[in-house]
Structure formats: structure tokens, C-alpha cells
Protein backbone atom coordinates (compact mmCIF):
# COMPACT_ATOMS: atom_id res chain seq x y z
CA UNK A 1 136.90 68.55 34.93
CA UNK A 2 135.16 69.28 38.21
CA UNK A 3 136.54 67.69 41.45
CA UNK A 4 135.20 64.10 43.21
CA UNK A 5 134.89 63.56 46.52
CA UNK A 6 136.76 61.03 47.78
CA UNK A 7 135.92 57.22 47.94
CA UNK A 8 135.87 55.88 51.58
CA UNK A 9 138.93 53.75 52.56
CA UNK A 10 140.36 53.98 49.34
CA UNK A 11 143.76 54.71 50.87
CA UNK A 12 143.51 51.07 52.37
CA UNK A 13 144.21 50.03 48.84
CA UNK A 14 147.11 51.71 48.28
CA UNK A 15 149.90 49.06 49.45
CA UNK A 16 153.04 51.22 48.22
CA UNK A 17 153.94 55.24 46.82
CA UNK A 18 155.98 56.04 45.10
CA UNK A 19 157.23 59.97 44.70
CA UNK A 20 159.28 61.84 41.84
CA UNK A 21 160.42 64.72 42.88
CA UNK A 22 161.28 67.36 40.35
CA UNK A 23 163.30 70.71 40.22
CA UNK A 24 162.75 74.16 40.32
CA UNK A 25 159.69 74.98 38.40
CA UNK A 26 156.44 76.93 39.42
CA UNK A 27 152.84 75.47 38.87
CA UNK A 28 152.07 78.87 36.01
CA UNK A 29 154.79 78.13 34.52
CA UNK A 30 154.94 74.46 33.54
CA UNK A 31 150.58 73.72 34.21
CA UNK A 32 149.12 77.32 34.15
CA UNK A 33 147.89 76.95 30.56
CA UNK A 34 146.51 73.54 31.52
CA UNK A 35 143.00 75.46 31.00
CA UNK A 36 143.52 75.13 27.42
CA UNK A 37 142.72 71.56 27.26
CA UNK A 38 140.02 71.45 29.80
CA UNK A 39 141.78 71.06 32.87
CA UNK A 40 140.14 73.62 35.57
CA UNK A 41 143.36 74.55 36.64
CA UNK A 42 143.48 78.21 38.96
CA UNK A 43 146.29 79.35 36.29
CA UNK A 44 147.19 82.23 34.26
CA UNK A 45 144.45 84.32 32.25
CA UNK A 46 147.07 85.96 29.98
CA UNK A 47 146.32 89.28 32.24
CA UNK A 48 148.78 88.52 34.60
CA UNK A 49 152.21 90.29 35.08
CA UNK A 50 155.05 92.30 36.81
CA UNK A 51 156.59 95.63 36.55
CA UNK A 52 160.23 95.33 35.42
CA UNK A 53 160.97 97.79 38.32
CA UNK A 54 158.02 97.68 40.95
CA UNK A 55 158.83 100.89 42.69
CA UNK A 56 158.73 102.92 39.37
CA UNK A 57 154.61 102.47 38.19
CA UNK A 58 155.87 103.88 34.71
CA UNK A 59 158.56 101.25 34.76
CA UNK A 60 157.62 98.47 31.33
CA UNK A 61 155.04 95.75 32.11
CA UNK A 62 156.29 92.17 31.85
CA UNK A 63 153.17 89.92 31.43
CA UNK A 64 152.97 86.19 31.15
CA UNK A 65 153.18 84.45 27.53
CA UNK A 66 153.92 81.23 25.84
CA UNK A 67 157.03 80.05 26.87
CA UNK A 68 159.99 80.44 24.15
CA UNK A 69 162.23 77.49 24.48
CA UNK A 70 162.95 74.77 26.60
CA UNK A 71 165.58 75.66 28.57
CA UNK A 72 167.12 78.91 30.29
CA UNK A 73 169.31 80.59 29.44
CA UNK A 74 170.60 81.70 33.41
CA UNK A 75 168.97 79.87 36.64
CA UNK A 76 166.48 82.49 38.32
CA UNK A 77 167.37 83.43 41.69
CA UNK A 78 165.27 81.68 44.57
CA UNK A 79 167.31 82.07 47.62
CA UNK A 80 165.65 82.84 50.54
CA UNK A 81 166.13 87.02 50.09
CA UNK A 82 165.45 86.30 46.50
CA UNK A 83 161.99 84.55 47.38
CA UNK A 84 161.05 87.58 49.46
CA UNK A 85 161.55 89.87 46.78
CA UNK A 86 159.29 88.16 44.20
CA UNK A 87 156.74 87.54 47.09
CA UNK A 88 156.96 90.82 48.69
CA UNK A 89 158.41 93.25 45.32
CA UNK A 90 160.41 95.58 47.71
CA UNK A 91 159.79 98.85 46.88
CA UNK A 92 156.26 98.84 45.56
CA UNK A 93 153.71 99.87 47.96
CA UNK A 94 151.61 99.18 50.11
CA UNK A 95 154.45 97.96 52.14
CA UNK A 96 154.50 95.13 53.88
CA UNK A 97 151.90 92.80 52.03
CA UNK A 98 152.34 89.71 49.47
CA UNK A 99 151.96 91.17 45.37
CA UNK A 100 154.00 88.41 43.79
CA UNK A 101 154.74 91.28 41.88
CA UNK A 102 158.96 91.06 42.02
CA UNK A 103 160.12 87.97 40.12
CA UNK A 104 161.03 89.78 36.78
CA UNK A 105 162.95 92.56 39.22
CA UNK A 106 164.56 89.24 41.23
CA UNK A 107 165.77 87.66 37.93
CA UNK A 108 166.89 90.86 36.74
CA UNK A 109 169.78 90.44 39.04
CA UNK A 110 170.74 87.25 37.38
CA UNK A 111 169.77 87.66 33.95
CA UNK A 112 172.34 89.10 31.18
CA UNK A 113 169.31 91.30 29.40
CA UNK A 114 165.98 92.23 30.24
CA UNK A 115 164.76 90.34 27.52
CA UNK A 116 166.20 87.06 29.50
CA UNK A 117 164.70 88.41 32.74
CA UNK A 118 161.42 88.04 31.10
CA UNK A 119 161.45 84.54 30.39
CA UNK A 120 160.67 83.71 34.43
CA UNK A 121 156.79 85.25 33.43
CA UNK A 122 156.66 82.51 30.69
CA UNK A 123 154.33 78.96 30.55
CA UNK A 124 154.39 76.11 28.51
CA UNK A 125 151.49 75.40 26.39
CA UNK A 126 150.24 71.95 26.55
CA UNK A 127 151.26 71.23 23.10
CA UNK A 128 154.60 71.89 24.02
CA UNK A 129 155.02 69.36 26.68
CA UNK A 130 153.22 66.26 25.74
CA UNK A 131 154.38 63.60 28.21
CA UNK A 132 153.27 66.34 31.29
CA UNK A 133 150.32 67.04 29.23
CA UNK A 134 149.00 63.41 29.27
CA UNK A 135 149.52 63.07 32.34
CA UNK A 136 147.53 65.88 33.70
CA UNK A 137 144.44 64.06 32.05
CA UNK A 138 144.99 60.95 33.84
CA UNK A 139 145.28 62.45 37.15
CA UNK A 140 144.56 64.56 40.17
CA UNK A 141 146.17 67.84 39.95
CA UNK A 142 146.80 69.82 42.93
CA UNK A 143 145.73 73.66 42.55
CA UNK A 144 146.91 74.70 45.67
CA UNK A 145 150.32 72.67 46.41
CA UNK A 146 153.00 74.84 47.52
CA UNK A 147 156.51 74.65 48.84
CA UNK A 148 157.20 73.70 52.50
CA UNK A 149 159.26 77.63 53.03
CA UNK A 150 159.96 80.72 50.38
CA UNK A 151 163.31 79.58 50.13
CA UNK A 152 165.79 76.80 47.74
CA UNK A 153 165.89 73.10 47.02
CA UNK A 154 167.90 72.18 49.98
CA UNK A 155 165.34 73.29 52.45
CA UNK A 156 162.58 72.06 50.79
CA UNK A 157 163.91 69.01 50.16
CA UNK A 158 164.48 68.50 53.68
CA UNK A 159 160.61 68.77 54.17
CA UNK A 160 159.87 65.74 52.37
CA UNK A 161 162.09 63.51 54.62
CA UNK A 162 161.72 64.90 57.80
CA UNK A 163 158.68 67.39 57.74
CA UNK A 164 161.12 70.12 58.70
CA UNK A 165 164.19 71.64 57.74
CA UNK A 166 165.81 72.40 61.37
CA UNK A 167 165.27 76.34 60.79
CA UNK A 168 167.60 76.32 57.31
CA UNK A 169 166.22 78.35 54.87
CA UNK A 170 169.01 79.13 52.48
CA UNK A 171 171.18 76.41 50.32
CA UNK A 172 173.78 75.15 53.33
CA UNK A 173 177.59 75.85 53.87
CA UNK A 174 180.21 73.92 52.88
CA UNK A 175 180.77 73.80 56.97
CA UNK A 176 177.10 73.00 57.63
CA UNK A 177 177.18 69.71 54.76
CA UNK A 178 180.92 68.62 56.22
CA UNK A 179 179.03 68.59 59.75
CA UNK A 180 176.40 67.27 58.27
CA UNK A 181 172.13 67.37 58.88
CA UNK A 182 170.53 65.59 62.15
CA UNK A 183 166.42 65.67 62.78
CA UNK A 184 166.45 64.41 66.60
CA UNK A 185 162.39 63.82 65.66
CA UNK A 186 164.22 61.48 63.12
CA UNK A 187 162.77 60.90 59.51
CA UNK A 188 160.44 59.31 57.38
CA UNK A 189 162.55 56.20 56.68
CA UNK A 190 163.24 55.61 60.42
CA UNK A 191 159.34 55.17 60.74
CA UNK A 192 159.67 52.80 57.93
CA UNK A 193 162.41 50.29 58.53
CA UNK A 194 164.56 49.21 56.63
CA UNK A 195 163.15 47.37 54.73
CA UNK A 196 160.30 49.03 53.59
CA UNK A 197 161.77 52.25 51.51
CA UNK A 198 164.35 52.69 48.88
CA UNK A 199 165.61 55.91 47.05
CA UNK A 200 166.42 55.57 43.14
CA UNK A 201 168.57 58.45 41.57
CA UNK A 202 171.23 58.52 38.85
CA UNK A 203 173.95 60.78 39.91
CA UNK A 204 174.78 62.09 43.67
CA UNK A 205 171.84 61.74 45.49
CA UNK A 206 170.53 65.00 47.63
CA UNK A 207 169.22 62.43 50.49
CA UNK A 208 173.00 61.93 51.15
CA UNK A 209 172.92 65.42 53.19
CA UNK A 210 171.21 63.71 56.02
CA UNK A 211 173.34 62.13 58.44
CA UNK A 212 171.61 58.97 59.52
CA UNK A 213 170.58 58.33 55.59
CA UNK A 214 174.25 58.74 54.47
CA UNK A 215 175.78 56.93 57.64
CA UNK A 216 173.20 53.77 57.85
CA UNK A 217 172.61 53.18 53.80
CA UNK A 218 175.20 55.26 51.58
CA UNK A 219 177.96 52.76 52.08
CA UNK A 220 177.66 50.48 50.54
CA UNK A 221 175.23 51.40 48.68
CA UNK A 222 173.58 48.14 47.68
CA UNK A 223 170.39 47.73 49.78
CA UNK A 224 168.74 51.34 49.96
CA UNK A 225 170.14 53.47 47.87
CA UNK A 226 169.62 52.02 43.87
CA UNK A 227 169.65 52.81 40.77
CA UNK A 228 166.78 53.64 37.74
CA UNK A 229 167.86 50.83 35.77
CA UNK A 230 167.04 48.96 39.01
CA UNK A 231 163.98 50.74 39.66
CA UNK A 232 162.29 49.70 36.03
CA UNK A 233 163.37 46.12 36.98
CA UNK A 234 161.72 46.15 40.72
CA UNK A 235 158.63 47.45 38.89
CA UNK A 236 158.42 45.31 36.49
CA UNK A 237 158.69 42.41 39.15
CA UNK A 238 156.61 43.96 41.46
CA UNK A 239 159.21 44.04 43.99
CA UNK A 240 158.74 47.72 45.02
CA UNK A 241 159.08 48.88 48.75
CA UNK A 242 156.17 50.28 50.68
CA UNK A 243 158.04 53.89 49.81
CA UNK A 244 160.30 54.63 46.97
CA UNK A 245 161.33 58.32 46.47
CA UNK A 246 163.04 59.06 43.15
CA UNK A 247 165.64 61.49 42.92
CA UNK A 248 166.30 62.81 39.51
CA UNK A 249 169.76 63.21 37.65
CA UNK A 250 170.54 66.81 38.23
CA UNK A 251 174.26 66.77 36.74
CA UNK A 252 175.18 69.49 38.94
CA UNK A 253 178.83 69.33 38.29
CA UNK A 254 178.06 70.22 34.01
CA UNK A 255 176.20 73.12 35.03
CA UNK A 256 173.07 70.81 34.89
CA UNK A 257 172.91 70.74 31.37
CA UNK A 258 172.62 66.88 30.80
CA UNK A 259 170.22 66.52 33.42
CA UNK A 260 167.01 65.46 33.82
CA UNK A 261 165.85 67.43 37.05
CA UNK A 262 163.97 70.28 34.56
CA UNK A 263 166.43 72.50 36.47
CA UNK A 264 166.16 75.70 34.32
CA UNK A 265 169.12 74.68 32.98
CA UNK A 266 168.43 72.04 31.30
CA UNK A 267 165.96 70.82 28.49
CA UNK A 268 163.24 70.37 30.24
CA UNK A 269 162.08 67.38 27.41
CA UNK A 270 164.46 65.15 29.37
CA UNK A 271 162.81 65.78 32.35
CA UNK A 272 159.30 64.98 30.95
CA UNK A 273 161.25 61.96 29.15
CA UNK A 274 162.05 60.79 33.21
CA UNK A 275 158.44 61.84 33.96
CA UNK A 276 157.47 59.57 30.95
CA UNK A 277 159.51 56.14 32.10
CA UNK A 278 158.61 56.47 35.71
CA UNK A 279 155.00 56.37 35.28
CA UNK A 280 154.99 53.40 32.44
CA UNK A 281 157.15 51.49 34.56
CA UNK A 282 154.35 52.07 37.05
CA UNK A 283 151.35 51.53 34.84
CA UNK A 284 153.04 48.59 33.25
CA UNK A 285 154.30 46.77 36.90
CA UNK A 286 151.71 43.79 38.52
CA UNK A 287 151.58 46.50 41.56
CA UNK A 288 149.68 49.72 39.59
CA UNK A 289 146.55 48.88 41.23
CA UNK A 290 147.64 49.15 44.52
CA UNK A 291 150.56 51.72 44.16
CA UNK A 292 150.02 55.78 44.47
CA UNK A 293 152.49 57.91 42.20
CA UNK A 294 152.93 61.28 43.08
CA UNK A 295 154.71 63.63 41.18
CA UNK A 296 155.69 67.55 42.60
CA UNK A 297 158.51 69.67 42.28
CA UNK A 298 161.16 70.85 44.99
CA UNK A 299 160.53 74.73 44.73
CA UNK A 300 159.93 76.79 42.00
CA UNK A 301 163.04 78.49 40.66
CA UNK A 302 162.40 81.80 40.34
CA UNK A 303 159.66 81.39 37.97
CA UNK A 304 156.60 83.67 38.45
CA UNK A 305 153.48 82.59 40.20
CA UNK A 306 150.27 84.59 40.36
CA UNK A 307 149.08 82.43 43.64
CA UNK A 308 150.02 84.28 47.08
CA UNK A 309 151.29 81.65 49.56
CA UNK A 310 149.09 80.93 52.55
CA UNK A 311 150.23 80.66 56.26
CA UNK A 312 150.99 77.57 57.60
CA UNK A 313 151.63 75.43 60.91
CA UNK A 314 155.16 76.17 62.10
CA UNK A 315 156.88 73.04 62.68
CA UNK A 316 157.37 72.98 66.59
CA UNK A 317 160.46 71.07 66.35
CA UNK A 318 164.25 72.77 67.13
CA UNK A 319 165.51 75.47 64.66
CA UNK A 320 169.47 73.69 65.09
CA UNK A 321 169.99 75.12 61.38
CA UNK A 322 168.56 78.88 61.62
CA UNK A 323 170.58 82.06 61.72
CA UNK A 324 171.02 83.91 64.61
CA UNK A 325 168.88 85.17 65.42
CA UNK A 326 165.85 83.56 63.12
CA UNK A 327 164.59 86.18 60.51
CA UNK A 328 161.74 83.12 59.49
CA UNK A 329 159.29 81.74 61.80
CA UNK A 330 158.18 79.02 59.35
CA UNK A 331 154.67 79.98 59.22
CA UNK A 332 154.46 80.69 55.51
CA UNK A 333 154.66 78.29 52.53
CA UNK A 334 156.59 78.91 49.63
CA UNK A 335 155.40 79.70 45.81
CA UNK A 336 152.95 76.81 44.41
CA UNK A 337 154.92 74.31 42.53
CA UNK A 338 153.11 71.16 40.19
CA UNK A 339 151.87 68.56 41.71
CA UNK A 340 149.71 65.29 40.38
CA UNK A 341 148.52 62.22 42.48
CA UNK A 342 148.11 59.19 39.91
CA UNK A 343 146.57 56.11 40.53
CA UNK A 344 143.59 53.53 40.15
CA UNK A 345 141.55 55.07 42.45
CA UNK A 346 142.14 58.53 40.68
CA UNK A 347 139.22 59.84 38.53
CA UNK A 348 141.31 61.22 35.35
CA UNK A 349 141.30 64.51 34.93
CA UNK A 350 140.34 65.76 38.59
CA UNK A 351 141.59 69.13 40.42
CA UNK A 352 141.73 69.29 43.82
CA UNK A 353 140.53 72.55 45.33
CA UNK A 354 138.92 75.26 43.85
CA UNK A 355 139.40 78.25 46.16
CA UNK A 356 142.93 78.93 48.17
CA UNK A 357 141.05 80.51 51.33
CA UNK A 358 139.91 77.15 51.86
CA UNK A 359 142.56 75.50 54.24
CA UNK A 360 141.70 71.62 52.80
CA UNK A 361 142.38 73.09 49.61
CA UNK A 362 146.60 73.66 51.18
CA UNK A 363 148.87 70.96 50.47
CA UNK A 364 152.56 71.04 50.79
CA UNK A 365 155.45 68.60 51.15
CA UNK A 366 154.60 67.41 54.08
CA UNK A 367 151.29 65.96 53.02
CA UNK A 368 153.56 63.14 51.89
CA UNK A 369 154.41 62.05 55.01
CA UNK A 370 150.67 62.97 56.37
CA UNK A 371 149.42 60.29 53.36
CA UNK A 372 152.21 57.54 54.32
CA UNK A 373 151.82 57.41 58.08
CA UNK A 374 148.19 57.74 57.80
CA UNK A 375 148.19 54.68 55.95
CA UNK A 376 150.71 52.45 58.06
CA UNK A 377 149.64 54.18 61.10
CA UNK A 378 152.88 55.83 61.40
CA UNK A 379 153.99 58.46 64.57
CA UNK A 380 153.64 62.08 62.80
CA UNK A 381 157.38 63.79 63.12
CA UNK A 382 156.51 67.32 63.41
CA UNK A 383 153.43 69.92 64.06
CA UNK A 384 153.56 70.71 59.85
CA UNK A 385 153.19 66.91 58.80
CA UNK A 386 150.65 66.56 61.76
CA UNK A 387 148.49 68.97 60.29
CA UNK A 388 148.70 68.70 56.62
CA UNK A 389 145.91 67.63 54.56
CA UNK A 390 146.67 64.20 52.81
CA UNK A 391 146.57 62.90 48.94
CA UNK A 392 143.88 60.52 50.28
CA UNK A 393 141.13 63.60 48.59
CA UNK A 394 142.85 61.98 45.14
CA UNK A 395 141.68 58.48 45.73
CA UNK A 396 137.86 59.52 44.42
CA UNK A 397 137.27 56.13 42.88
CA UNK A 398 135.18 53.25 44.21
CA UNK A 399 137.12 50.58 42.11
CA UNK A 400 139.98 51.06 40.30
CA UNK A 401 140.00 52.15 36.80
CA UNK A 402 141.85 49.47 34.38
CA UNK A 403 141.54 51.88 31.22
CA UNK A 404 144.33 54.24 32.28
CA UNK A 405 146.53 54.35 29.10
CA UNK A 406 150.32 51.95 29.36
CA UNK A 407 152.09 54.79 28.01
CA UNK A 408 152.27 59.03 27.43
CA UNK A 409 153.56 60.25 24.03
CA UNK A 410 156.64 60.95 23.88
CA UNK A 411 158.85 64.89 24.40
CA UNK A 412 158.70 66.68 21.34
CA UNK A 413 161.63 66.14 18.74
CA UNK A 414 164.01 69.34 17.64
CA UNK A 415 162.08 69.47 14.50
CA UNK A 416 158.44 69.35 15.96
CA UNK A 417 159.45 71.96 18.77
CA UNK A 418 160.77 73.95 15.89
CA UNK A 419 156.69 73.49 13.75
CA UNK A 420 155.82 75.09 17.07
CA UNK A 421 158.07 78.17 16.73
CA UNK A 422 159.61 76.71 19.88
CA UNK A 423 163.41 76.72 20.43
CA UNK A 424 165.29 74.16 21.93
CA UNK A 425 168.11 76.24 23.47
CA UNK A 426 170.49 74.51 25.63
CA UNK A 427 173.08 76.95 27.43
CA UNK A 428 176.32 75.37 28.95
CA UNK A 429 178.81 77.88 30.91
CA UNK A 430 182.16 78.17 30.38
CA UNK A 431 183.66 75.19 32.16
CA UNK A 432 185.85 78.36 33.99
CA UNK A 433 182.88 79.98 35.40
CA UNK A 434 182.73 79.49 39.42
CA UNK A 435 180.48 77.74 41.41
CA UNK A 436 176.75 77.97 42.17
CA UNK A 437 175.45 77.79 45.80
CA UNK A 438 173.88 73.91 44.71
CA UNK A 439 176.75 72.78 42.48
CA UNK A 440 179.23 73.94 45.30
CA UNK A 441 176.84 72.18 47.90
CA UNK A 442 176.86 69.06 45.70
CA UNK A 443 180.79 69.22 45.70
CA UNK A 444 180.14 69.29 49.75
CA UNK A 445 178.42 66.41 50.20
CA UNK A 446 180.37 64.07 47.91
CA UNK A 447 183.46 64.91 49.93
CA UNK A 448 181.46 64.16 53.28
CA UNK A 449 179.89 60.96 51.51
CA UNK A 450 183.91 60.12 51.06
CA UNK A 451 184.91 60.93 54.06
CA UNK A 452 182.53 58.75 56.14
CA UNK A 453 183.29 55.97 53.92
CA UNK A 454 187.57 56.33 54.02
CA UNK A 455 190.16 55.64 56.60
CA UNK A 456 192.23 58.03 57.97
CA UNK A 457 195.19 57.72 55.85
CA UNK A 458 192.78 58.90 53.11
CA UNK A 459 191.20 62.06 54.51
CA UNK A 460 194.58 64.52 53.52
CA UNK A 461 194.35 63.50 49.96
CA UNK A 462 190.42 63.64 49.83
CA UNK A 463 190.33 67.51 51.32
CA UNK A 464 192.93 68.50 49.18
CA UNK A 465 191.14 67.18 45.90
CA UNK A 466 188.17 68.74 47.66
CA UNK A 467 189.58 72.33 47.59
CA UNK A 468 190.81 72.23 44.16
CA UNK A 469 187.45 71.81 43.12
CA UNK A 470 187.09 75.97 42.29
CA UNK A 471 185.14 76.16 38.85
CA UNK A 472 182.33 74.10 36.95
CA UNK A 473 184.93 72.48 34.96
CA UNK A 474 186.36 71.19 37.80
CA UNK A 475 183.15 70.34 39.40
CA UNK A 476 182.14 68.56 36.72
CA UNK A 477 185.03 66.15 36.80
CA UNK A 478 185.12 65.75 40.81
CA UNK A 479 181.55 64.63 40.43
CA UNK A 480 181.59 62.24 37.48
CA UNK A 481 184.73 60.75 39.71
CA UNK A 482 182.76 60.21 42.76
CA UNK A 483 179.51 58.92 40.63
CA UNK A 484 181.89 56.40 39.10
CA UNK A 485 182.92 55.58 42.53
CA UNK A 486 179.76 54.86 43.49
CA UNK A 487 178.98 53.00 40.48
CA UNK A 488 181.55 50.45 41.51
CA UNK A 489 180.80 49.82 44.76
CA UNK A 490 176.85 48.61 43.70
CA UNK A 491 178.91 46.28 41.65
CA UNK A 492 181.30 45.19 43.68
CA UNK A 493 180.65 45.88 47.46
CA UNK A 494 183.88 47.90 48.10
């Protein structure tokens, strides 16, 4: 369906947002094939693809296809190197410019077989995601939405906090989390107050890596920091903060395989089954009319993208976290990812922008923060969120719509994947395998989150459980621990 124009002052309606943010997934590969059911998405044509080795032009084509099963079975590489070798495809003239032409050679690096490789130049079909699917009817989809830097999930995480990630562009240290992450423009939340945010999350919440977030609200984690089961019950009694930003369950320490993040490495039918229970609790709660759900993704994981990133502000604040000296001047998004703006005031089934040379077609994570303190007049906290466009374009409804539907189908069972010739694959490590750079970063911050909140007597014992922690077996128990931990002191205040 064609794009509206915007309703005036609609964003004066909008009393609260709330924001999912998912994992590691690019917009061709979960909504490229949106076309197929009418959706004028700027996706994949089927004519798309890479060389398996871009340097070599008689090397074997890799083009896009319907994706095979729902999860992987390695996670693509997307550090920031790896980004700029599926942006730039080393190697493969002319030298210098953007091809997109390098994520099968990237996740050759990482993949056992070439026939694994492959998989990062696959898309779902709508049929095979039915929840997402829905849902892209019902809303505004964002064509041109892209990542705040070419670079991981801890970076561009950052982004949607503090509209900057202090010059990191790789996943941190375990010396950078134990010092821990300070924006001296401060973040979203400190706009807020208090007592006008929350974050939701099952599991060890990403958040945690920022100082004041972790010092102020972690412990004891009662007020800000909640649960999902507590989210469906604030919904439901309309007792939802001006901002709630949902963290998913990424089970980092299994490898996550049981989360439901749609990290690569899990079933991504959990994720759309998250995906699912946010939104009903939304379009079930007293506060749908006047609440703005946006849904996007952190990066995209290695998967393949036929979109070249555009330039972008740089963010004008101090670049505490860059190496030395900077190789990134912050003046280039990352790979598009999905993102959908759903509300009342949302005309189902709208795309915003049509062309990517159009700069008000851009939006990135920032334009989260450009929305929210454009609506409570808010203090922008860096040159990017000062000059992104905002999700107000989605709010092209006079009145608000009362026919959106109370709930999305449900992710396909086993057996109805299987009438699609679709398997569901699930691919869990051995538990001796070491650590990945995010499930040894997770590992970091749980032993900073129980550091801050221990006395001294405690901190010998808590490093030296900390440095045991060597394989994904081991990860996987130190992080169940802490989540337990956590667990009890929501219930009991200590």
C-alpha cells in the first residue's frame, strides 16, 4: 500500500511508547519478501546476490532464496571488520566504494560449509512467519531504517539509550564492562525521571552495561527494572510508563538457543511468539489508543542486505570508548534492519519512504529518542538524535482506527513448518565450546552487576567464580545463577 502523509498533531495523542527491540536480523532477510502480500516493501527481486569469493568474478554466485529453516546453524559474523567486509567486499573492485557484495565471503569465515555460508543470502516468506506477517499489515513499515554504526549489538544498543555509543564500535572488553559505560550528555531515562520509564526483560538485561542505569535502578531491582509477567499485568491495567523499552530473553549463557531475541541461534518462532504477546498485551490494554509500539532490531547479524547504508550526522559528543586512534568517524549507518511503528493513528499497511536518496526517507535508532523528546519537549542528547527524522511520519491517521485486530496468528507448529518444506533446526554447541564475544560480555556484566551490589568481603569469591567461567557450559550455569539471583531480590528486596 502506498504511503500517507501524516495527520497534524497526531503525536500529541500518543501519551506513552513503548519499544521491542529485537536481535540480529537484516530487513531482506526477515521483510524482503513482504512484496508478496502487497506490502511495497524496497526488498529483494530474487536477482539479488554475492560472489562466494568477490575478488575471483568466476568464483560461484550465491543469490537470495527462501529461507530453509528457522534457525542457524553458526551466528554470522558482524563485528565491526566483519561489517566492512560485507559493506565494502574487500577485494572486488572498484576499490573503495559500498557493493554489499561480501556477506557470503564474511560468513564464510564462520560457517562449517559453504552450503551454511549461504544461508546469510536467505528470506523468510510471509507464510513462514505469520505473527511478523500480520503485523506488517497493521502497520507502518520503515523501508529505510538502518543501524546507528556498521558494527555489533553492543554499540547499537547503546544508540537507543543515549544517541551515541562514546566512539565503541566493536562488542566491549571484559576491562571496558568491569569499568563500566558513562554518557556525560547522560541518557534517555535521565530526561525522563524516574518515574516515567521502565525496562522489561527476562534474563540479564543489556541496559545493565550503563553505569548510571545499573548503579541508580539495578539494585534492587523492584521499581525500574521488571519483569514480562509484570509487563502483561501493567498493560492490562493501564499502568504503563510514558517509556517502556523491552529487552528480549537472549539466553546468552545456552548458546542462545532457548531464547527469544531471534538471535540466529535460536528459533526464530519464539521470537515472533514475544513479538506476538507484546503487541496483544498492547492492543488488548485501556491505553492502545494513546500508546505508540515500535518494533526494530539491534543490527543485522551478518545477514545480507541489498540496501547501501547512507551517511549520517556524526554524533558531536566525546569518543571516551574509540580505539586509538579512531578508524570510524561515525558518519555512516549500519545495514537496514526491520522496523514497524504500530498504533491508532497508523494507516495499516503503510511504508514509509520510497526512495533512499531522500534524507526524510533515513531513520535510525536514534529517531527514538528524536520521537520521545519531541513529544515531552525533551533536551536532544547528541547531534545524531538532534537530527533524525521522527516516527511522527507513522501517525497518518486523523482519528484512531478501533478495527485493528486483538490478536496475530500464532508461529507456525513443527508439523506446519514441515507442509512448508521448512525445517525447524535448532543447533546447540557443545556445552565445552568457548566463549563468544556477547556471551563472554554477558558473563562481564553480571559480575559488575554483582559487584556493585556486594560488600567487600564478597568481591574475592565473586572474581574467582568470575574467571572460572571459560566455556558455554559454564556460562550457561553462571548466568542462570545470577538470573535466579535476581529473581529473588524482585521478591524479596535483598
Amino acid at each position: 500500500m502506498p504511503f500517507y502523509p501524516p495527520s497534524p498533531n497526531c503525536l500529541q495523542n500518543i501519551q506513552r511508547f513503548v519499544v521491542l527491540m529485537l536481535e540480529n536480523r537484516s530487513f531482506d532477510h526477515l521483510l524482503g519478501f513482504q512484496g508478496m502480500q502487497g506490502v511495497e516493501v524496497d526488498g529483494l527481486t530474487g536477482a539479488q546476490g554475492n560472489l562466494q569469493n568477490p575478488a575471483d568474478p568466476n568464483s560461484p554466485r550465491i543469490g537470495v532464496s527462501r529461507a530453509t529453516a528457522y534457525s542457524m546453524p553458526f551466528d554470522p559474523n558482524h563485528e565491526f571488520m566483519d561489517v566492512q567486509e560485507q559493506l565494502y567486499a574487500p577485494g572486488a573492485p572498484p576499490a573503495g566504494a559500498i557493493t554489499m557484495g561480501g556477506f557470503v565471503a564474511s560468513a564464510l569465515a564462520a560457517a562449517s560449509s559453504a552450503t551454511d555460508a549461504a544461508r546469510v543470502m536467505e528470506g523468510y516468506y510471509p507464510e513462514q512467519l505469520p505473527a511478523l506477517s500480520a503485523l506488517v499489515k497493521e502497520a507502518a513499515v520503515f523501508n529505510y531504517w538502518h543501524s546507528s554504526l556498521p558494527g555489533p549489538t553492543w554499540p547499537n544498543r547503546f544508540y537507543v539509550h543515549a544517541g551515541t555509543s562514546g566512539g565503541l564500535t566493536d562488542s566491549p572488553t571484559t576491562a571496558q564492562i568491569l569499568r563500566g559505560y558513562q554518557f556525560p550528555r547522560g541518557i534517555l531515562y535521565d530526561r525522563l525521571g524516574k518515574s516515567n520509564w521502565r525496562i522489561y526483560h527476562d534474563g540479564m538485561p543489556q541496559s545493565a552495561g550503563i553505569d548510571s542505569l545499573r548503579g541508580e535502578y539495578i539494585d534492587p531491582l523492584t521499581s525500574n527494572f521488571k519483569s514480562m509477567a509484570d509487563f502483561a499485568a501493567d498493560a492490562a491495567s493501564g499502568k504503563l510508563p510514558a517509556y517502556t523499552f523491552i529487552e528480549p530473553n537472549y539466553d546468552t549463557g545456552n548458546n542462545y538457543v532457548g531464547g527469544d531475541s531471534m538471535h540466529p541461534l535460536n528459533d526464530i518462532r519464539k521470537g515472533e511468539a514475544l513479538l506476538k504477546a507484546v503487541y496483544e498485551a498492547v492492543r488488548q490494554s485501556p491505553i492502545w489508543a494513546s500508546t505508540m509500539l515500535i518494533v526494530t532490531f539491534d543490527e543485522h547479524g551478518g545477514f545480507y542486505d541489498h540496501v547501501v547504508p547512507p551517511a549520517t550526522v556524526a554524533t558531536g559528543d566525546d569518543a571516551r570508548y574509540a580505539d586509538n586512534p579512531p578508524r570510524f568517524d561515525f558518519r555512516l549507518l549500519g545495514a537496514r534492519v526491520p522496523a514497524l511503528v504500530v498504533s491508532a493513528y497508523t494507516q495499516p499497511g503503510s511504508v514509509v519512504g520510497t526512495a533512499p536518496e531522500n534524507s526524510a526517507a533515513i531513520f535510525d535508532h536514534t529517531s527514538i529518542l528524536k520521537t520521545v523528546e519531541d513529544r515531552f519537549g525533551l533536551a536532544p542528547l547528541t547531534q545524531r538524535d538532534a537530527n533524525a527524522n521522527s516516527l511522527a511520519v507513522a501517525l497518518n491517521l486523523g482519528a484512531p482506527r478501533t478495527d485493528a485486530p486483538a490478536t496475530l496468528p500464532d508461529p507456525l507448529t513443527d508439523a506446519q513448518a514441515a507442509q512448508l518444506a521448512t525445517q525447524a533446526i535448532v543447533n546447540r554447541p557443545p556445552s565445552g565450546k568457548g566463549l563468544s564475544s556477547n556471551q563472554q560480555s554477558l558473563v562481564d556484566l553480571a559480575l559488575r552487576c554483582q559487584l556493585d551490589m556486594a560488600d567487600s568481603t564478597q568481591e574475592g569469591a565473586l572474581q574467582s567464580e568470575h574467571a572460572a567461567v571459560t566455556t558455554q557450559g559454564a556460562a550457561a550455569g553462571y548466568l542462570e545463577r545470577f538470573e535466579a539471583k535476581m529473581a529473588q531480590r524482585r521478591r524479596t528486596g535483598r
